[in-house]
N, C-alpha and C. Protein backbone atom coordinates (compact mmCIF):
# COMPACT_ATOMS: atom_id res chain seq x y z
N UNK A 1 -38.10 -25.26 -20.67
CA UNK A 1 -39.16 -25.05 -19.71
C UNK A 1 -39.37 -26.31 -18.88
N UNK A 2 -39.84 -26.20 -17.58
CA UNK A 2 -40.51 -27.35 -16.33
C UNK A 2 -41.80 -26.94 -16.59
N UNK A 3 -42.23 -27.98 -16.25
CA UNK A 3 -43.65 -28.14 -15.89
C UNK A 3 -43.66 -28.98 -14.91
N UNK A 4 -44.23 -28.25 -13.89
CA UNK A 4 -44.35 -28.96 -12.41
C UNK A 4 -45.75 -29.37 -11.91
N UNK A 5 -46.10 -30.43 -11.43
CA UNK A 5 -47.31 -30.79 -10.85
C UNK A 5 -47.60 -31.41 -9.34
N UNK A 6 -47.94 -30.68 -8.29
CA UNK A 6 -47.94 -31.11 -7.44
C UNK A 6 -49.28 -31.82 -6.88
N UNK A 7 -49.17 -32.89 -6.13
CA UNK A 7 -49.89 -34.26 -5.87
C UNK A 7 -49.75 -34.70 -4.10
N UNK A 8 -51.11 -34.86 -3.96
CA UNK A 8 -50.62 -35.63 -2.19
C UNK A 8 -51.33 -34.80 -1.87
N UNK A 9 -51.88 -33.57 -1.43
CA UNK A 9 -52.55 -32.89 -0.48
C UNK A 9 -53.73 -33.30 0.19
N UNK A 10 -54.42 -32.89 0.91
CA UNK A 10 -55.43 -33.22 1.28
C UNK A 10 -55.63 -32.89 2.87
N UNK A 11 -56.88 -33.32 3.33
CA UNK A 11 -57.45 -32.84 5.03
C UNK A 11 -56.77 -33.86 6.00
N UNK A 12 -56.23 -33.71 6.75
CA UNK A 12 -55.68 -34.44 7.71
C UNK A 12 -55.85 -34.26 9.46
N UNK A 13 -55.77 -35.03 10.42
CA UNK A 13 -55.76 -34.33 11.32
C UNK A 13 -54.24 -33.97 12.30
N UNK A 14 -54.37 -33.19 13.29
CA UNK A 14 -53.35 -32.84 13.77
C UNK A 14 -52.84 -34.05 14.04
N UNK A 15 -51.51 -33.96 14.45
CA UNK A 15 -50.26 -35.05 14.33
C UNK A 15 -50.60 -36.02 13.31
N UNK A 16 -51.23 -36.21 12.45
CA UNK A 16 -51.06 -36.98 11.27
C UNK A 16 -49.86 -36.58 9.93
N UNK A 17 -49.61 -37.54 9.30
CA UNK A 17 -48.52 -37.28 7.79
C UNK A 17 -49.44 -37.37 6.94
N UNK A 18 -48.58 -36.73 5.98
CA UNK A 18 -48.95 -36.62 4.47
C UNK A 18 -47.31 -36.74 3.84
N UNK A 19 -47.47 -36.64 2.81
CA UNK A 19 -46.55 -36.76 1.39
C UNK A 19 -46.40 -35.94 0.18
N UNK A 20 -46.19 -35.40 -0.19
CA UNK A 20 -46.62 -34.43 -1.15
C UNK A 20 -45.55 -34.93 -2.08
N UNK A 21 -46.06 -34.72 -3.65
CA UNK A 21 -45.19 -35.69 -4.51
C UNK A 21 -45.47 -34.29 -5.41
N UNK A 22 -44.14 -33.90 -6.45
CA UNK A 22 -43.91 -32.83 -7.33
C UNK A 22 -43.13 -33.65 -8.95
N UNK A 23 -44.04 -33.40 -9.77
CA UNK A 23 -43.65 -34.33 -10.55
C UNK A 23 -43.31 -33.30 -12.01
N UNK A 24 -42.06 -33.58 -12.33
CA UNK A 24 -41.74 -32.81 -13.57
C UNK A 24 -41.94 -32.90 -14.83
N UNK A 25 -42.10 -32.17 -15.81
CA UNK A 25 -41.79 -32.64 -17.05
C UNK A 25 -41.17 -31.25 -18.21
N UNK A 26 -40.60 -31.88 -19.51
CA UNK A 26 -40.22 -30.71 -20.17
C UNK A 26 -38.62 -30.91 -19.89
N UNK A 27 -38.15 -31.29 -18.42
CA UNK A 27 -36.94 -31.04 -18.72
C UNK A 27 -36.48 -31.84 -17.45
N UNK A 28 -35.12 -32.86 -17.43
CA UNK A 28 -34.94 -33.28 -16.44
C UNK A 28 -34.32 -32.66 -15.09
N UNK A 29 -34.95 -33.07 -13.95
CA UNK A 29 -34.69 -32.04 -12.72
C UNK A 29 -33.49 -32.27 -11.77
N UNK A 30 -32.52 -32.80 -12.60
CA UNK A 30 -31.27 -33.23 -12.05
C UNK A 30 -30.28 -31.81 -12.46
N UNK A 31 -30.92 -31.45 -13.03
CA UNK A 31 -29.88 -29.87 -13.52
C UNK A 31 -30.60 -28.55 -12.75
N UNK A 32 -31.40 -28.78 -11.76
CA UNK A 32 -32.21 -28.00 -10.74
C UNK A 32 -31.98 -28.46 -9.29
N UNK A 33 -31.96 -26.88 -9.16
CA UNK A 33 -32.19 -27.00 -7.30
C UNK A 33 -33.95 -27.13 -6.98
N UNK A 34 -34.52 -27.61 -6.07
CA UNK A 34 -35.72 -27.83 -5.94
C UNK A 34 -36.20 -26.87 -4.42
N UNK A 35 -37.20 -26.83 -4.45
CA UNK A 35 -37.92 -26.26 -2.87
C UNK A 35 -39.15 -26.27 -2.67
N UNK A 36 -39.88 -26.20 -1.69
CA UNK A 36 -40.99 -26.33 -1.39
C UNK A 36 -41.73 -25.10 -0.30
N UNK A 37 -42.09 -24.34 -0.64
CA UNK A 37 -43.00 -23.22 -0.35
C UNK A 37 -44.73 -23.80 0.28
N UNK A 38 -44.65 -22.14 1.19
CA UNK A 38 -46.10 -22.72 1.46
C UNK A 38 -47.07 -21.19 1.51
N UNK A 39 -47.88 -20.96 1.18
CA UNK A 39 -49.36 -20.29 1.78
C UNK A 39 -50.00 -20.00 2.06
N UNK A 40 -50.32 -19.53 3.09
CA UNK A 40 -51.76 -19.59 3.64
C UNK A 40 -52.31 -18.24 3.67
N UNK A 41 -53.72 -18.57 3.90
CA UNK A 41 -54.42 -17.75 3.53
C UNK A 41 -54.36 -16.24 4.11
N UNK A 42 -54.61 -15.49 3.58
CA UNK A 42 -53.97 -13.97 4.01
C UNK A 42 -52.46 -13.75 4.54
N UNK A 43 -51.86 -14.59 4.00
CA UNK A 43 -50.40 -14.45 4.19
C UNK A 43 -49.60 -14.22 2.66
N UNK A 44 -48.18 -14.09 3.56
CA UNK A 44 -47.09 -14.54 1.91
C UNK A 44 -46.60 -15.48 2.42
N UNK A 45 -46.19 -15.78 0.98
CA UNK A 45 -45.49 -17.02 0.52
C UNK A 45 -44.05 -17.24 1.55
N UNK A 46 -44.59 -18.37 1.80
CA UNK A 46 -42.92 -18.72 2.71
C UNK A 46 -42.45 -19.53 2.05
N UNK A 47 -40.70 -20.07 2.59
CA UNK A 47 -39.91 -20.59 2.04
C UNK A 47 -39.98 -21.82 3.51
N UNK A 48 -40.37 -23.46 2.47
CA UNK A 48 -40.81 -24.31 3.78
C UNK A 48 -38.96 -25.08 3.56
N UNK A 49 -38.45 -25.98 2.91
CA UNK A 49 -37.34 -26.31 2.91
C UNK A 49 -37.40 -26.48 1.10
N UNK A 50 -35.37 -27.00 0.60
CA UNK A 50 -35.05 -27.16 -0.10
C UNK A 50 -34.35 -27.96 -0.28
N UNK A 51 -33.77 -28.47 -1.62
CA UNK A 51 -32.46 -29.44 -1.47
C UNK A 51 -31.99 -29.30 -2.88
N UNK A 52 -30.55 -29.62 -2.87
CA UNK A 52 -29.51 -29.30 -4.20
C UNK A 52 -30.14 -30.40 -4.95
N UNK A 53 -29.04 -30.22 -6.28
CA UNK A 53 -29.24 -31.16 -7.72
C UNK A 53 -28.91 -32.19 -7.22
N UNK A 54 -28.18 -32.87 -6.62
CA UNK A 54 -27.80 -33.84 -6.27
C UNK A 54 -28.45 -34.85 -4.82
N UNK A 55 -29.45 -33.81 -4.48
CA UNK A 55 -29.91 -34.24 -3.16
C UNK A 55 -29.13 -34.47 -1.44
N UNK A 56 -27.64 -33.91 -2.16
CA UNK A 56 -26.87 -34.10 -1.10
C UNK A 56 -26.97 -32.71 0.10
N UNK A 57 -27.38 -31.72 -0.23
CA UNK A 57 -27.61 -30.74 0.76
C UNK A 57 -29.29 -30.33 1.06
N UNK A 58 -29.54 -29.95 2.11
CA UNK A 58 -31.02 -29.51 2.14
C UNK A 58 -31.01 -28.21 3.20
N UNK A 59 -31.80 -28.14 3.61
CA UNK A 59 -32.43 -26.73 4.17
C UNK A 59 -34.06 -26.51 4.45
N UNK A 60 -34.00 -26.45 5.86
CA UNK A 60 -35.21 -26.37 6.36
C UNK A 60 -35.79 -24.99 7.10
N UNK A 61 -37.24 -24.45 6.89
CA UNK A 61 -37.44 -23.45 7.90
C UNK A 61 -37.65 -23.70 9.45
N UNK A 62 -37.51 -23.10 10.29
CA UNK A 62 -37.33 -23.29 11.69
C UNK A 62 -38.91 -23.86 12.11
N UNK A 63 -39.83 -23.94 11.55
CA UNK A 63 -40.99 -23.98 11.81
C UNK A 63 -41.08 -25.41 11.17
N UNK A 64 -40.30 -26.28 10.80
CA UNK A 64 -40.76 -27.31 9.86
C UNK A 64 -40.08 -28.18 10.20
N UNK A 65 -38.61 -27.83 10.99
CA UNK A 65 -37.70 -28.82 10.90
C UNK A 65 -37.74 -29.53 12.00
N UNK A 66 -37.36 -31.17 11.67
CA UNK A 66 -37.27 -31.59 12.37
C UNK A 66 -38.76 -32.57 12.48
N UNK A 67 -39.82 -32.18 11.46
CA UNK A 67 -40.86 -32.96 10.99
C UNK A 67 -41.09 -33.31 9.92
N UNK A 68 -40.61 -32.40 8.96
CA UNK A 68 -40.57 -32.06 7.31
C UNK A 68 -39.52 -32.67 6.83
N UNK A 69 -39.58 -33.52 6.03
CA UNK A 69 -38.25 -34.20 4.95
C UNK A 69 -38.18 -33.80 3.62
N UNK A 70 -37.75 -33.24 2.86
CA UNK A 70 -37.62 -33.00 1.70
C UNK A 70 -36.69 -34.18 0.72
N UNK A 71 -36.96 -34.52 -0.33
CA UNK A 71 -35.93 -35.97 -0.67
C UNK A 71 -36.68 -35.82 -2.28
N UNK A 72 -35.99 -36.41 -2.87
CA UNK A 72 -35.74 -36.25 -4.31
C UNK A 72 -35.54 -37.43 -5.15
N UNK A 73 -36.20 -37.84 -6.29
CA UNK A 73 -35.54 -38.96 -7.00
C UNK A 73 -35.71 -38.97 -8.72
N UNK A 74 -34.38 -38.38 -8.85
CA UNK A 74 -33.97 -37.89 -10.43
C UNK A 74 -34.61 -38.74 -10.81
N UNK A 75 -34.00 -40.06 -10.98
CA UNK A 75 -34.32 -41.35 -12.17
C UNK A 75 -35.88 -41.33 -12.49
N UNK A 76 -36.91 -40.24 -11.38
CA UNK A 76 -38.37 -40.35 -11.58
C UNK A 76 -38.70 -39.18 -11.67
N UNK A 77 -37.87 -37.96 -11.32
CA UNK A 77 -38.00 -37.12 -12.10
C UNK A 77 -39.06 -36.40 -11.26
N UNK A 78 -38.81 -36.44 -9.48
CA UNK A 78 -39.75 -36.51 -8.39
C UNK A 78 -39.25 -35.89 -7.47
N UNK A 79 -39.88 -34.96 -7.31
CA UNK A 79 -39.39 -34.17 -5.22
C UNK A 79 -40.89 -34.76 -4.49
N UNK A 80 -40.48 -35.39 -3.48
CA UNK A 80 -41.18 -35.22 -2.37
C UNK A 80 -41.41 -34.27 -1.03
N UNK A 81 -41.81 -34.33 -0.36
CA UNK A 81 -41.97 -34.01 0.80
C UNK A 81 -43.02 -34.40 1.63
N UNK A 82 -42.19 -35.02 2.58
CA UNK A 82 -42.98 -36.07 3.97
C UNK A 82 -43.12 -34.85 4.93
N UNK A 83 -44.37 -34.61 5.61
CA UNK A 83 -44.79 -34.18 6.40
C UNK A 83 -45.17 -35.20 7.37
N UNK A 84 -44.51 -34.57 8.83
CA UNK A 84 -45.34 -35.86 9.82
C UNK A 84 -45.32 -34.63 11.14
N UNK A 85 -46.22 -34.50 12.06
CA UNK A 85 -46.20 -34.09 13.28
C UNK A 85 -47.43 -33.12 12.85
N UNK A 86 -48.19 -33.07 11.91
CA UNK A 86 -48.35 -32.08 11.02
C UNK A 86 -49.31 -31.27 12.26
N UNK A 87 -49.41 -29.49 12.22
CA UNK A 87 -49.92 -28.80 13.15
C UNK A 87 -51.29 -27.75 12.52
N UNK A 88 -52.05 -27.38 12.77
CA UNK A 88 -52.57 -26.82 12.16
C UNK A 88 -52.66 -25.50 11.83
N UNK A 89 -51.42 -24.98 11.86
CA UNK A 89 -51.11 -23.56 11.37
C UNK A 89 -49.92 -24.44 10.18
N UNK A 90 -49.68 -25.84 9.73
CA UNK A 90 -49.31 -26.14 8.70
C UNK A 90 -49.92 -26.03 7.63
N UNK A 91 -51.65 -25.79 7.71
CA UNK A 91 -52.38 -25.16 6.72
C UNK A 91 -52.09 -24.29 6.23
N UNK A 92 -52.09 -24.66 4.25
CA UNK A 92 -51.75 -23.75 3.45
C UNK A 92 -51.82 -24.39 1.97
N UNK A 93 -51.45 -23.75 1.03
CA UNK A 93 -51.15 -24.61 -0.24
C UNK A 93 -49.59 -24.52 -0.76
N UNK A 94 -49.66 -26.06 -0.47
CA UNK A 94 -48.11 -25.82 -0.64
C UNK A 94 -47.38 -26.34 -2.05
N UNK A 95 -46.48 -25.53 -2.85
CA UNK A 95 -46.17 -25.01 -3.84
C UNK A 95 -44.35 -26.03 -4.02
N UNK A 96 -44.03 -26.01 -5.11
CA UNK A 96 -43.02 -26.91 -5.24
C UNK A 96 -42.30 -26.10 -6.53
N UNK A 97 -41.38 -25.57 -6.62
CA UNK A 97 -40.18 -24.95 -7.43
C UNK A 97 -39.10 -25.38 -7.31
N UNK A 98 -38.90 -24.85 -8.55
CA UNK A 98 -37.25 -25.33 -9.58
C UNK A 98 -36.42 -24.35 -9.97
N UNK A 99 -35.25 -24.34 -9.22
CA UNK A 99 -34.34 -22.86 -10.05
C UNK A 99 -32.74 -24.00 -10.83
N UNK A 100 -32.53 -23.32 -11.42
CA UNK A 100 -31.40 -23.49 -12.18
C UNK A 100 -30.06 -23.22 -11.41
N UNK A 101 -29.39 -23.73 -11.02
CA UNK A 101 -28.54 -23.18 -9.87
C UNK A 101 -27.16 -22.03 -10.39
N UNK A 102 -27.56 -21.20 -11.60
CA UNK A 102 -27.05 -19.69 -12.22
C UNK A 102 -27.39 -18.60 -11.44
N UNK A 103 -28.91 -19.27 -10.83
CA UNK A 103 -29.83 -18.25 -11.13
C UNK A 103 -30.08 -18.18 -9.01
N UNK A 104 -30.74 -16.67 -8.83
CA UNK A 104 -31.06 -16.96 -7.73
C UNK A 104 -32.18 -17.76 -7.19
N UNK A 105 -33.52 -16.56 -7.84
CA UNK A 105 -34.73 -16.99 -8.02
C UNK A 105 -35.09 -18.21 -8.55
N UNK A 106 -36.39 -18.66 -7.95
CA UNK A 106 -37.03 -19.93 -8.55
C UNK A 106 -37.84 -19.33 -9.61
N UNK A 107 -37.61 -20.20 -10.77
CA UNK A 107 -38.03 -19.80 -11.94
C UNK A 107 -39.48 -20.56 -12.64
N UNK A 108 -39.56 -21.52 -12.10
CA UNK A 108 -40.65 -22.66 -12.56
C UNK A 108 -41.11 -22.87 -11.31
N UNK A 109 -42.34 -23.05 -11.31
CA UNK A 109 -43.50 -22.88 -10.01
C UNK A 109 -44.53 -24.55 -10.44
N UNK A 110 -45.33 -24.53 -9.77
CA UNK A 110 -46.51 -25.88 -9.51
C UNK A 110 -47.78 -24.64 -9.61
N UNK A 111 -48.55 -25.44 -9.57
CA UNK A 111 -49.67 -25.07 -9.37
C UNK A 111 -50.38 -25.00 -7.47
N UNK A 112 -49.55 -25.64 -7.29
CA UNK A 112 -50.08 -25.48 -5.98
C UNK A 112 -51.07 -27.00 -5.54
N UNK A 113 -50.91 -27.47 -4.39
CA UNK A 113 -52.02 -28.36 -3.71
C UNK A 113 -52.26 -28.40 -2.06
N UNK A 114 -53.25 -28.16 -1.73
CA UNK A 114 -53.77 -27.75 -0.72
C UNK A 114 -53.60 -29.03 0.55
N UNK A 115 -53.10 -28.25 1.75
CA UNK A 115 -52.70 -29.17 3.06
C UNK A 115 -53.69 -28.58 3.92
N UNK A 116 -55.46 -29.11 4.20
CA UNK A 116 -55.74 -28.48 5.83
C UNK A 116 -55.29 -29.48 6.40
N UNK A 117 -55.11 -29.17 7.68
CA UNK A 117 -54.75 -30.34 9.22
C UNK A 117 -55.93 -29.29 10.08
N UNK A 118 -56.45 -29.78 10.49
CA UNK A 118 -57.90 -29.98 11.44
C UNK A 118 -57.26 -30.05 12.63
N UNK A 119 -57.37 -29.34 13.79
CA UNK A 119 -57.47 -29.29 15.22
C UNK A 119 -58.08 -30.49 16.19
């Protein structure tokens, strides 16, 4: 099993960054693909970007890229994600998963931590 905890959220205003830090435990996350999902309210769940076990490939949604960094650091056992340009339909709670790369689905979830950006 993972146990995921996500960290960094908070109120920001438009064009400001944040960081969002996903911190594992239970099992090391070098044998996982990672991603980062988001929320908002009266919506579903989107798929915001991802990146392999190795950190060498990633993947971004069209709505993110190009502001959004996704980056990873086994030895701490840590996904980040740098937000910068941030907009305020980036409001949401954004969610951090782990799949096993057998598997399709993400199997281990966060709890979730909340991004408003203010107008």
């Amino acid at each position: 099993q993972v146990q995921l905890v996500e960290s960094g959220g908070g109120l920001v205003q438009a064009g400001g960054s944040l960081r969002l830090s996903c911190a594992a435990s239970g099992r090391t996350l070098s044998g996982y693909d990672m991603a980062w999902f988001r929320q908002a309210p009266g919506k579903e769940r989107e798929f915001v970007t991802a990146i392999s076990r190795s950190g060498g490939t990633t993947g971004y949604a069209d709505s993110v890229k190009g502001r959004f960094t996704i980056s990873r650091d086994n030895a701490k056992n840590t996904v980040y994600l740098r937000m910068n340009s941030l907009k305020p339909e980036d409001t949401a709670v954004y969610y951090c998963a782990a799949r096993d790369p057998s598997y399709t689905d993400y199997s281990y979830w966060g709890q979730g931590t909340q991004v408003t950006v203010s107008s």
